[in-house]
N, C-alpha and C. Protein backbone atom coordinates (compact mmCIF):
# COMPACT_ATOMS: atom_id res chain seq x y z
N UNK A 1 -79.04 -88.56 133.41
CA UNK A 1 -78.02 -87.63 132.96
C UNK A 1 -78.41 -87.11 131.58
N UNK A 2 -78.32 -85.91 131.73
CA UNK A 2 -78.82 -85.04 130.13
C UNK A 2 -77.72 -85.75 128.34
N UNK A 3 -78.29 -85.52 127.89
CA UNK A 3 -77.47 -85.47 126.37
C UNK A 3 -76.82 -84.51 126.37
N UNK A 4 -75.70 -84.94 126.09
CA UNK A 4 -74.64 -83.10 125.57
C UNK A 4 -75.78 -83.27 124.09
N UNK A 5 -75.28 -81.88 123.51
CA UNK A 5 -75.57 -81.27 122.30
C UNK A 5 -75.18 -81.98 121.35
N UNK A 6 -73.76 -82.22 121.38
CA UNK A 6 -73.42 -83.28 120.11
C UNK A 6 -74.16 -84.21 119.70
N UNK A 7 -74.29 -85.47 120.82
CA UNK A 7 -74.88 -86.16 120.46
C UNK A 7 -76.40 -86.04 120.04
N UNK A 8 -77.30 -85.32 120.61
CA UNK A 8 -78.64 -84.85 120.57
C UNK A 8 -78.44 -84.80 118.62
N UNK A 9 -77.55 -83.51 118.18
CA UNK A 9 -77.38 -82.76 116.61
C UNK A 9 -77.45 -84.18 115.88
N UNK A 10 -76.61 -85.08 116.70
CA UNK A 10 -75.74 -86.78 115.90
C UNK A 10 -77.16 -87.04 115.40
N UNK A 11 -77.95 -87.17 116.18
CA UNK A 11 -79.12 -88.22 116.34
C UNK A 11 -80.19 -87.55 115.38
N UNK A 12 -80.19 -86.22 115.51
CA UNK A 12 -81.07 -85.36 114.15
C UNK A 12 -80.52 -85.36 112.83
N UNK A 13 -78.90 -85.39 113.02
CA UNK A 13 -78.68 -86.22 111.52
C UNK A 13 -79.09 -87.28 111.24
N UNK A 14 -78.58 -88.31 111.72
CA UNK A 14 -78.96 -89.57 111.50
C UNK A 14 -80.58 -89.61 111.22
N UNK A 15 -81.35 -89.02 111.77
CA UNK A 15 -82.72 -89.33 111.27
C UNK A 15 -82.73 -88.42 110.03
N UNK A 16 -82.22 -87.53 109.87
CA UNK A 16 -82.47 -86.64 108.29
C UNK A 16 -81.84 -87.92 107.15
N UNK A 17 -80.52 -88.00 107.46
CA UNK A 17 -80.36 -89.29 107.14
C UNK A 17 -80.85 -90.77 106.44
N UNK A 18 -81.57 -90.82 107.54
CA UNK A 18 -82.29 -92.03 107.97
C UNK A 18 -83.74 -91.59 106.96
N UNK A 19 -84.31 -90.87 106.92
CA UNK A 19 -85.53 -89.98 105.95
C UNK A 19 -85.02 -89.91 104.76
N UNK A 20 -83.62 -89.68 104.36
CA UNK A 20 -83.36 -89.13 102.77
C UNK A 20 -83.53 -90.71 102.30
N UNK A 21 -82.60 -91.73 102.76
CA UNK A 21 -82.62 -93.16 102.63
C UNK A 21 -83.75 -93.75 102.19
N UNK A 22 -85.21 -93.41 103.11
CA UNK A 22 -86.34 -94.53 102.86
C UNK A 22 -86.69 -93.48 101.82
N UNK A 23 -86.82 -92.18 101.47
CA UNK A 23 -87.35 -91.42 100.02
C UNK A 23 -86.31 -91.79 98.65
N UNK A 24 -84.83 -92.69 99.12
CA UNK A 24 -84.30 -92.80 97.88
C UNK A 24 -84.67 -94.11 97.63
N UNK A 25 -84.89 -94.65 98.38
CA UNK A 25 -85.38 -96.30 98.56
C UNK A 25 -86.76 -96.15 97.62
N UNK A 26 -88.11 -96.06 98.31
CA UNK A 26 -89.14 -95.65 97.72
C UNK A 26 -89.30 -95.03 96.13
N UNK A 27 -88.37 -93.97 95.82
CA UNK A 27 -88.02 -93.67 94.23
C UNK A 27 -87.42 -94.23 93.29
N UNK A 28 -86.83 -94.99 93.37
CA UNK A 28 -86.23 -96.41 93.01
C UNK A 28 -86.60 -97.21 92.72
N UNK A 29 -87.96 -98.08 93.90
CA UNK A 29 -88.77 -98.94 94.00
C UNK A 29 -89.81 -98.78 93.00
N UNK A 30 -90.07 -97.50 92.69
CA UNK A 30 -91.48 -96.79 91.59
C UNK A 30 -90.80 -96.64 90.65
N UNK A 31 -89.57 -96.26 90.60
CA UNK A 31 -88.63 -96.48 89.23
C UNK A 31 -88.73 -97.60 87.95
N UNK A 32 -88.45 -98.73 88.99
CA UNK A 32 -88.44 -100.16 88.95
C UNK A 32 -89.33 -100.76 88.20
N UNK A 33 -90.42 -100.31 88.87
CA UNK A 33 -91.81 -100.75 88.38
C UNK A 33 -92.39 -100.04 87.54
N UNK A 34 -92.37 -98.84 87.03
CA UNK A 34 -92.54 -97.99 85.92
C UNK A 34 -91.56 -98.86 84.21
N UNK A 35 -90.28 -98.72 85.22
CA UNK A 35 -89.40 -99.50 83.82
C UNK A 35 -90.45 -100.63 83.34
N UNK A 36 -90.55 -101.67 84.69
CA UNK A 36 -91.41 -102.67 84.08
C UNK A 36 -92.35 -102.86 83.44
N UNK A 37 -93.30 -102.11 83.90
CA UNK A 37 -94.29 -101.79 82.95
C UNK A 37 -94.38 -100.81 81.91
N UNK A 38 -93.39 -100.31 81.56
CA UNK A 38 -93.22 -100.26 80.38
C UNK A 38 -92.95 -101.13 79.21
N UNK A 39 -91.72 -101.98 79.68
CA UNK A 39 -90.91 -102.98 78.79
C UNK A 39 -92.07 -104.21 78.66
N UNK A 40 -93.27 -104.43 79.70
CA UNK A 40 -94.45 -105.10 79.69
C UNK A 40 -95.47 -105.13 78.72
N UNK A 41 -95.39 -103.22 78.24
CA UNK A 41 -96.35 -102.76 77.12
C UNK A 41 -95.48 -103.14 75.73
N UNK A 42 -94.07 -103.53 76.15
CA UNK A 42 -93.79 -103.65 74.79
C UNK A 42 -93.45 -104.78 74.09
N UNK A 43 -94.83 -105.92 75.23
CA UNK A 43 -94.46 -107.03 74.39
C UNK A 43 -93.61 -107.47 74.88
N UNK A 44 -92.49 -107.52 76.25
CA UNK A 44 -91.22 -108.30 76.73
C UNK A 44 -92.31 -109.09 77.99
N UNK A 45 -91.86 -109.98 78.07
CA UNK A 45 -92.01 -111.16 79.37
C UNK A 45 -91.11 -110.50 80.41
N UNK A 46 -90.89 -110.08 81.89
CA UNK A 46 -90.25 -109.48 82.67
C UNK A 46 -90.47 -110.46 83.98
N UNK A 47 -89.53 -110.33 83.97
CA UNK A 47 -89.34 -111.40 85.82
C UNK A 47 -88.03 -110.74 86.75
N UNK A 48 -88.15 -110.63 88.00
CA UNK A 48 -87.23 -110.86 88.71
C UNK A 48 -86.12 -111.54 88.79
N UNK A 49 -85.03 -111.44 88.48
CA UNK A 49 -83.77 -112.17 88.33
C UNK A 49 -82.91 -112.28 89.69
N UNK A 50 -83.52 -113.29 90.68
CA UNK A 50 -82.89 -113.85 91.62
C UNK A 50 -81.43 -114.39 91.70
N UNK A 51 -80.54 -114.13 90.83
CA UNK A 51 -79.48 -114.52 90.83
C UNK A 51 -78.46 -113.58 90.50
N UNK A 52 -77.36 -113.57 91.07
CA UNK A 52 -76.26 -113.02 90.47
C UNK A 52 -74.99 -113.22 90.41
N UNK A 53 -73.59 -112.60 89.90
CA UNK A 53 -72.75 -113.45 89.54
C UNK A 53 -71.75 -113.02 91.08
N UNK A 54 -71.48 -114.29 90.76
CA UNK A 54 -70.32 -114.26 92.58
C UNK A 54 -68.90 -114.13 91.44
N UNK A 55 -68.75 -112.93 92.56
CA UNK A 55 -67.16 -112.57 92.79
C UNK A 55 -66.11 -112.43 93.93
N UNK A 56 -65.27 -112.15 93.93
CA UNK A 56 -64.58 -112.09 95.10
C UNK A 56 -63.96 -110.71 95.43
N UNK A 57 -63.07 -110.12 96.29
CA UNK A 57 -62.99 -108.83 96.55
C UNK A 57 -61.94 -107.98 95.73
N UNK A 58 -61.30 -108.93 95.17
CA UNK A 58 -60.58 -108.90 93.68
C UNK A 58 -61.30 -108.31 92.74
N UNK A 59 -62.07 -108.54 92.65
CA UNK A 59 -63.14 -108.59 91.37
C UNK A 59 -62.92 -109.81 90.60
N UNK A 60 -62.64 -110.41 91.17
CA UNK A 60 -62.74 -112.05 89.80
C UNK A 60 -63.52 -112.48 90.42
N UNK A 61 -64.34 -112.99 89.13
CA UNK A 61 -65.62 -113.47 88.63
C UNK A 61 -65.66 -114.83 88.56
N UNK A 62 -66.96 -115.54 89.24
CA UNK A 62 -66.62 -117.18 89.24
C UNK A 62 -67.53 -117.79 88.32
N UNK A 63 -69.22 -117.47 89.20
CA UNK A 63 -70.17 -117.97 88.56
C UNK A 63 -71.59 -117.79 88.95
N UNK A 64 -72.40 -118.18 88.24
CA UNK A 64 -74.14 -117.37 88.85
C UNK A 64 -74.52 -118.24 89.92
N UNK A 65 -74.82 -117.72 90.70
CA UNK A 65 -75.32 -118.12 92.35
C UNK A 65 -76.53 -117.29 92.63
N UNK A 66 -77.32 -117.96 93.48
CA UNK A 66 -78.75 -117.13 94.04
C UNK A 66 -78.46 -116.13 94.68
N UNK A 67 -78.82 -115.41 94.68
CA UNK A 67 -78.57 -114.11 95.81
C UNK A 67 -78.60 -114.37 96.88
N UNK A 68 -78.23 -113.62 97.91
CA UNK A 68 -78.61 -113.58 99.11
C UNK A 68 -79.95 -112.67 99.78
N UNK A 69 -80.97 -113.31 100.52
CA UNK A 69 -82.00 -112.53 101.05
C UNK A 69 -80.95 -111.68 102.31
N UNK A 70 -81.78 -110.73 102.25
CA UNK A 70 -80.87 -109.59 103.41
C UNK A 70 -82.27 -108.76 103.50
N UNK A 71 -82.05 -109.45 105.30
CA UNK A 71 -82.92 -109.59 106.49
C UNK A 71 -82.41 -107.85 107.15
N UNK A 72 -83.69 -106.90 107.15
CA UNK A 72 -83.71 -105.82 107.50
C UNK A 72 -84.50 -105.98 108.86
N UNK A 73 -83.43 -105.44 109.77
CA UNK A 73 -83.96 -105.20 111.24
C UNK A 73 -84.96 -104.46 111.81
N UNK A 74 -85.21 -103.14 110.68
CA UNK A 74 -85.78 -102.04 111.51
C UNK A 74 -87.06 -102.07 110.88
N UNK A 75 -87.33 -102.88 109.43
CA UNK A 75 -88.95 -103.18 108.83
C UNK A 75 -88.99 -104.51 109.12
N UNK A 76 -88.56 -105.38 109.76
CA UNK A 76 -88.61 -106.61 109.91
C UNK A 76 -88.79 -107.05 109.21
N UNK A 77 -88.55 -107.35 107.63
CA UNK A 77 -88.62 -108.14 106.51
C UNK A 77 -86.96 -108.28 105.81
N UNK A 78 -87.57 -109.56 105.09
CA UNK A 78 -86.24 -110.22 104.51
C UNK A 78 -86.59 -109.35 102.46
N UNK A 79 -85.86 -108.97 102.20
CA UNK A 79 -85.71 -108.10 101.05
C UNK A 79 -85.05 -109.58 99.76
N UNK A 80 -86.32 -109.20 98.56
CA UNK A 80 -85.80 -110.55 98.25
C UNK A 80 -85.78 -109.96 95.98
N UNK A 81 -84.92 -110.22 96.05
CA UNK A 81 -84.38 -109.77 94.21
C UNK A 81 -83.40 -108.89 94.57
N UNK A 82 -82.37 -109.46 95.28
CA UNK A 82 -81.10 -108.75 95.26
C UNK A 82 -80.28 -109.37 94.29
N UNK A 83 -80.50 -109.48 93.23
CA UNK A 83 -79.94 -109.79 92.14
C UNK A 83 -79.30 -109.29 91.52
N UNK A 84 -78.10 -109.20 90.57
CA UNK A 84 -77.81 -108.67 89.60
C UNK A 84 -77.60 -109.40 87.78
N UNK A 85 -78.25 -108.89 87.27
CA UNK A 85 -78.78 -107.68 86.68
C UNK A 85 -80.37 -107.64 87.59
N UNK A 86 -81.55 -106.39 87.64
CA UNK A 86 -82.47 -106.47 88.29
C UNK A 86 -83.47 -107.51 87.87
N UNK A 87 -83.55 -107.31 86.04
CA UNK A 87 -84.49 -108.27 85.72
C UNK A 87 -84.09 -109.45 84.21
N UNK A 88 -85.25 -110.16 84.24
CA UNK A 88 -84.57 -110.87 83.10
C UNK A 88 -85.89 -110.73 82.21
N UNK A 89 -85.93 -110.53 80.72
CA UNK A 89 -86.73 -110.38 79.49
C UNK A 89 -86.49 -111.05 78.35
N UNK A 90 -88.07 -111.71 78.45
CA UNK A 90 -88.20 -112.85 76.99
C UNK A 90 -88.98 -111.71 75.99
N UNK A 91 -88.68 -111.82 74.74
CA UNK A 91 -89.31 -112.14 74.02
C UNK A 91 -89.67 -112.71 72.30
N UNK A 92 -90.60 -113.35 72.26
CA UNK A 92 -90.56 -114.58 71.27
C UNK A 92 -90.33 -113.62 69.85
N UNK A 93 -89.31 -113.65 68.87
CA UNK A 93 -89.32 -113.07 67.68
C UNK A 93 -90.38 -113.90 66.96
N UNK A 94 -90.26 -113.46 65.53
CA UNK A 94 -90.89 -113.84 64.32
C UNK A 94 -90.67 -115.37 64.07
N UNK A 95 -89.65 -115.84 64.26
CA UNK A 95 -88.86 -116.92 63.91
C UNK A 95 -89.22 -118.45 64.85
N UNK A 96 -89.85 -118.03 66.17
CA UNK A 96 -90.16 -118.73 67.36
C UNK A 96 -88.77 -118.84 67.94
N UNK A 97 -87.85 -117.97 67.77
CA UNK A 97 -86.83 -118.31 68.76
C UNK A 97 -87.38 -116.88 69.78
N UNK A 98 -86.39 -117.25 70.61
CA UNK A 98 -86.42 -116.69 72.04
C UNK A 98 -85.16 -115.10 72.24
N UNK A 99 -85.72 -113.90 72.50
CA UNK A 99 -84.91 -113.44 72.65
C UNK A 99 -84.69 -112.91 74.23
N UNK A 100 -83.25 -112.74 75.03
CA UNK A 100 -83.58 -113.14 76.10
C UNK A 100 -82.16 -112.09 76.94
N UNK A 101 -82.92 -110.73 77.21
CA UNK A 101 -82.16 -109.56 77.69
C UNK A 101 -81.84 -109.66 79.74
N UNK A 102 -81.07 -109.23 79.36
CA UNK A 102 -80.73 -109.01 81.14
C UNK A 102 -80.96 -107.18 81.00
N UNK A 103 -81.72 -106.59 82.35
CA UNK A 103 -82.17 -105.02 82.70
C UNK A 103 -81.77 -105.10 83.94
N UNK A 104 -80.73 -103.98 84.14
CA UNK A 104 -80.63 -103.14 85.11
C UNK A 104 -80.84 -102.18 85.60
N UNK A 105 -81.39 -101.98 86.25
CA UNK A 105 -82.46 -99.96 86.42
C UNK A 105 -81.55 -99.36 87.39
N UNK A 106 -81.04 -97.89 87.10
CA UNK A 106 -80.01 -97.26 87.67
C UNK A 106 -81.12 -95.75 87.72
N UNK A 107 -81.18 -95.29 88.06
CA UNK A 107 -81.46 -94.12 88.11
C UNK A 107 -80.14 -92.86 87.52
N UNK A 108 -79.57 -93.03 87.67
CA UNK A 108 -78.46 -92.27 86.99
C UNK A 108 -78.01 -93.06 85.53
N UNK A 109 -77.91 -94.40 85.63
CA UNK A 109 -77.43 -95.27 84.25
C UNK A 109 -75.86 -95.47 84.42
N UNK A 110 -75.12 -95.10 85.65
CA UNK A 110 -73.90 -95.54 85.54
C UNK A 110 -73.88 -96.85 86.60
N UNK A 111 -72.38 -97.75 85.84
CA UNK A 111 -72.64 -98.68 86.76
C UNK A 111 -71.13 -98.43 87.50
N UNK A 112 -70.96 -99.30 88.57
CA UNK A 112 -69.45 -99.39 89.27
C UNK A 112 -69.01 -100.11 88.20
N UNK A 113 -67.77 -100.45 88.78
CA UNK A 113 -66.17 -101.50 88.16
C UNK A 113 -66.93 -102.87 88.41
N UNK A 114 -66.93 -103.46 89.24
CA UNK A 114 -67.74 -104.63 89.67
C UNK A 114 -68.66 -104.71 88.87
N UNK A 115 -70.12 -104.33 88.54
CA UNK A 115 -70.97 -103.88 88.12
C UNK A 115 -70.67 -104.01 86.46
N UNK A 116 -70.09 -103.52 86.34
CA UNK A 116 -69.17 -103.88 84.66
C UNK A 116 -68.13 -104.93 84.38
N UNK A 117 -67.66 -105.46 85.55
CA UNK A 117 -67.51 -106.67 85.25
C UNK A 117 -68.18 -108.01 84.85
N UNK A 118 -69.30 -108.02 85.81
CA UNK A 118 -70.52 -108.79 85.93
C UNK A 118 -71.05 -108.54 84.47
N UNK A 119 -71.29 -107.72 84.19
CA UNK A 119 -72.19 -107.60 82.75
C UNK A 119 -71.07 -108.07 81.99
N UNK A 120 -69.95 -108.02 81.74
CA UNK A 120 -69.23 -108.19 80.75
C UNK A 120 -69.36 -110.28 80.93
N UNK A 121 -68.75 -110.54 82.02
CA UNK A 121 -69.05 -112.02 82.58
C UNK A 121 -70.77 -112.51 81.61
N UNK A 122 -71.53 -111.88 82.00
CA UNK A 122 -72.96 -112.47 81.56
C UNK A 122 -73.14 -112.57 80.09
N UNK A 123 -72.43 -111.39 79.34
CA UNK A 123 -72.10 -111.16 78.09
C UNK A 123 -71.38 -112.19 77.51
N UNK A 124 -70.38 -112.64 77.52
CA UNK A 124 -69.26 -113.17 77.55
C UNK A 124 -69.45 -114.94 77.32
N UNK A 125 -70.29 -115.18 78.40
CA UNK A 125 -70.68 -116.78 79.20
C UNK A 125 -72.18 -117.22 78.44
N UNK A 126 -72.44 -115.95 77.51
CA UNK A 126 -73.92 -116.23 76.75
C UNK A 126 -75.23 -116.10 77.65
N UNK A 127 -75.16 -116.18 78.99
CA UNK A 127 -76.65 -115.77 79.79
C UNK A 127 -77.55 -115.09 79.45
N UNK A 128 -77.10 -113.67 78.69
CA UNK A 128 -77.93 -112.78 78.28
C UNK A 128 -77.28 -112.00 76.95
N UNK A 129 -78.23 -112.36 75.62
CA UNK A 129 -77.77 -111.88 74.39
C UNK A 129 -77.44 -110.26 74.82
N UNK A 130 -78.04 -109.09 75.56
CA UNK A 130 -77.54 -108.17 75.44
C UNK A 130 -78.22 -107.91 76.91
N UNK A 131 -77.21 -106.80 77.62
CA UNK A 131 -78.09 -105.89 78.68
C UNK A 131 -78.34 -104.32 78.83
N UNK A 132 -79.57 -104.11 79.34
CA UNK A 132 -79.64 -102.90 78.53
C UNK A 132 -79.61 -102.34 80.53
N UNK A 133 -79.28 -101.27 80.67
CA UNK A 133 -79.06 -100.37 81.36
C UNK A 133 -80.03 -98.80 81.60
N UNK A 134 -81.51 -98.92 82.19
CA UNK A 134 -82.40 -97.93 82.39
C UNK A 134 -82.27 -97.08 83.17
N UNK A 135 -82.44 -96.03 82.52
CA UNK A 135 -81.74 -94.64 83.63
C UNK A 135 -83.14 -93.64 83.15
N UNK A 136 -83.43 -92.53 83.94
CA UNK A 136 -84.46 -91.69 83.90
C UNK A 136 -83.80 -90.88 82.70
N UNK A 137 -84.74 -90.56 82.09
CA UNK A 137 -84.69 -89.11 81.20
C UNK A 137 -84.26 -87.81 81.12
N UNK A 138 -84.05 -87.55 80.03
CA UNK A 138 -84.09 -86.02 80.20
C UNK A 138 -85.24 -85.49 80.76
N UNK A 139 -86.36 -85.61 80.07
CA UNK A 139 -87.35 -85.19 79.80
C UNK A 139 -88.70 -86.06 81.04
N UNK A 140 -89.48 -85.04 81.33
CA UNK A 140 -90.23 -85.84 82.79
C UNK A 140 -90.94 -87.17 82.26
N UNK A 141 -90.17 -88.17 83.00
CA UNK A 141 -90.77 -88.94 83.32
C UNK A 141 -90.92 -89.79 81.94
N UNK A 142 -89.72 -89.69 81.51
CA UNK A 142 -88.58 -90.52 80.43
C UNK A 142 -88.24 -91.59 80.95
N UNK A 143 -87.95 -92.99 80.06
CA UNK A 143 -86.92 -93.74 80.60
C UNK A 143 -86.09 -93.77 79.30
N UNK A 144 -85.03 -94.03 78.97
CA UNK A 144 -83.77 -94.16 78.39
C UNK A 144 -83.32 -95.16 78.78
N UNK A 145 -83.27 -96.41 77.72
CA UNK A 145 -82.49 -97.81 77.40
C UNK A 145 -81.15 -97.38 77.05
N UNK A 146 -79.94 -98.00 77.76
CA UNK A 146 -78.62 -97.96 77.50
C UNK A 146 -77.81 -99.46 76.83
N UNK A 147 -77.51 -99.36 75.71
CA UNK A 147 -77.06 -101.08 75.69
C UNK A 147 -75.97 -101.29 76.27
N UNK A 148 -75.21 -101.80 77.37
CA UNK A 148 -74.15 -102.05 77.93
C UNK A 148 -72.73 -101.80 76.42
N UNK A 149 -73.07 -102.72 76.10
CA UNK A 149 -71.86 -103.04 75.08
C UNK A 149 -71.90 -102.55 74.06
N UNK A 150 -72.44 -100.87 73.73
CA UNK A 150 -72.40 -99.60 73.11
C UNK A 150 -71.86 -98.50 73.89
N UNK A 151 -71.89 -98.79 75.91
CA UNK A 151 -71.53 -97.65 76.43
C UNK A 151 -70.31 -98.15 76.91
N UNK A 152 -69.81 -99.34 77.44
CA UNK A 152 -69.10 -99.65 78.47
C UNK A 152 -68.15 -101.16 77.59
N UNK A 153 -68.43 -101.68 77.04
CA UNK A 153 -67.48 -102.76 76.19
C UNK A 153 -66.86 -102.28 75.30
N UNK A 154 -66.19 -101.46 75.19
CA UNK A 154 -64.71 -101.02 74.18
C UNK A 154 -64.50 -102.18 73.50
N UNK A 155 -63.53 -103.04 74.04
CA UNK A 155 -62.78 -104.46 73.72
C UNK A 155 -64.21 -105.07 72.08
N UNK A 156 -65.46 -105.07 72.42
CA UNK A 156 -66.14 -105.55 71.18
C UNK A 156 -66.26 -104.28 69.98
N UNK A 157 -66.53 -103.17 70.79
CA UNK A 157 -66.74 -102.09 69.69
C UNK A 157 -65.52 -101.83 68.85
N UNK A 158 -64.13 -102.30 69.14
CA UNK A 158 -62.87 -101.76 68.54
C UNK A 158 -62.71 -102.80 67.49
């Protein structure tokens, strides 16, 4: 039995769709790794931050837990630094102490409600002296550091 039309159009969305997805995926992914190696040239230690903070659908905030791996059906791989914040950064001052940032790479630089809760939680609980928030540039092929708690923590700036 033939396809009506609808569904046939359904199915050419879904793959346009399905195409915009793995090109926003992929730009992101090079995003990521550009940030990194940048913050790499500048002297920061950079790792993957496997953990993030559990909340509930409330938005209250409990405590840092491992992420969850999330097992993709259609590349058959398990996707693994679903973390929040994306990364975590040492580096050693003058003094031999340790300075020790939480990075989140946004491509735009805004975060959700959730998303700003969590940072405020990590802030808050001492995990990470500051987090900075990487978003693309004006200018090609810019990155722009955001400090959380210059854009989004009122309550300390007042």
């Amino acid at each position: 039995m033939p396809k009506k039309k609808e569904e046939i159009e359904k199915t050419e969305e879904q793959k346009k769709n399905s195409e915009r997805g793995k090109k926003s995926r992929a730009k992101g992914q090079r995003f990521e790794a550009k940030v990194r190696q940048e913050l790499e040239g500048l002297g920061w230690t950079v790792s993957k931050w496997m953990n993030t903070v559990e909340h509930d659908k409330l938005g209250n905030i409990g405590k840092i837990v491992p992420s969850k791996r999330v097992y993709n059906p259609f590349m058959k791989a398990m996707t693994i630094g679903t973390g929040f914040p994306d990364f975590v950064c040492f580096k050693r001052n003058a003094d031999d102490s340790y300075e020790v940032i939480g990075l989140e790479v946004k491509g735009n630089g805004y975060l959700d409600q959730i998303e700003k809760g969590m940072c405020l939680w990590l802030l808050q609980n001492k995990i990470f002296s500051k987090i900075l928030i990487a978003k693309r540039g004006k200018e090609e092929k810019g990155i722009e550091y955001i400090d959380f708690n210059e854009k989004y923590n009122k309550q300390k700036n007042e």
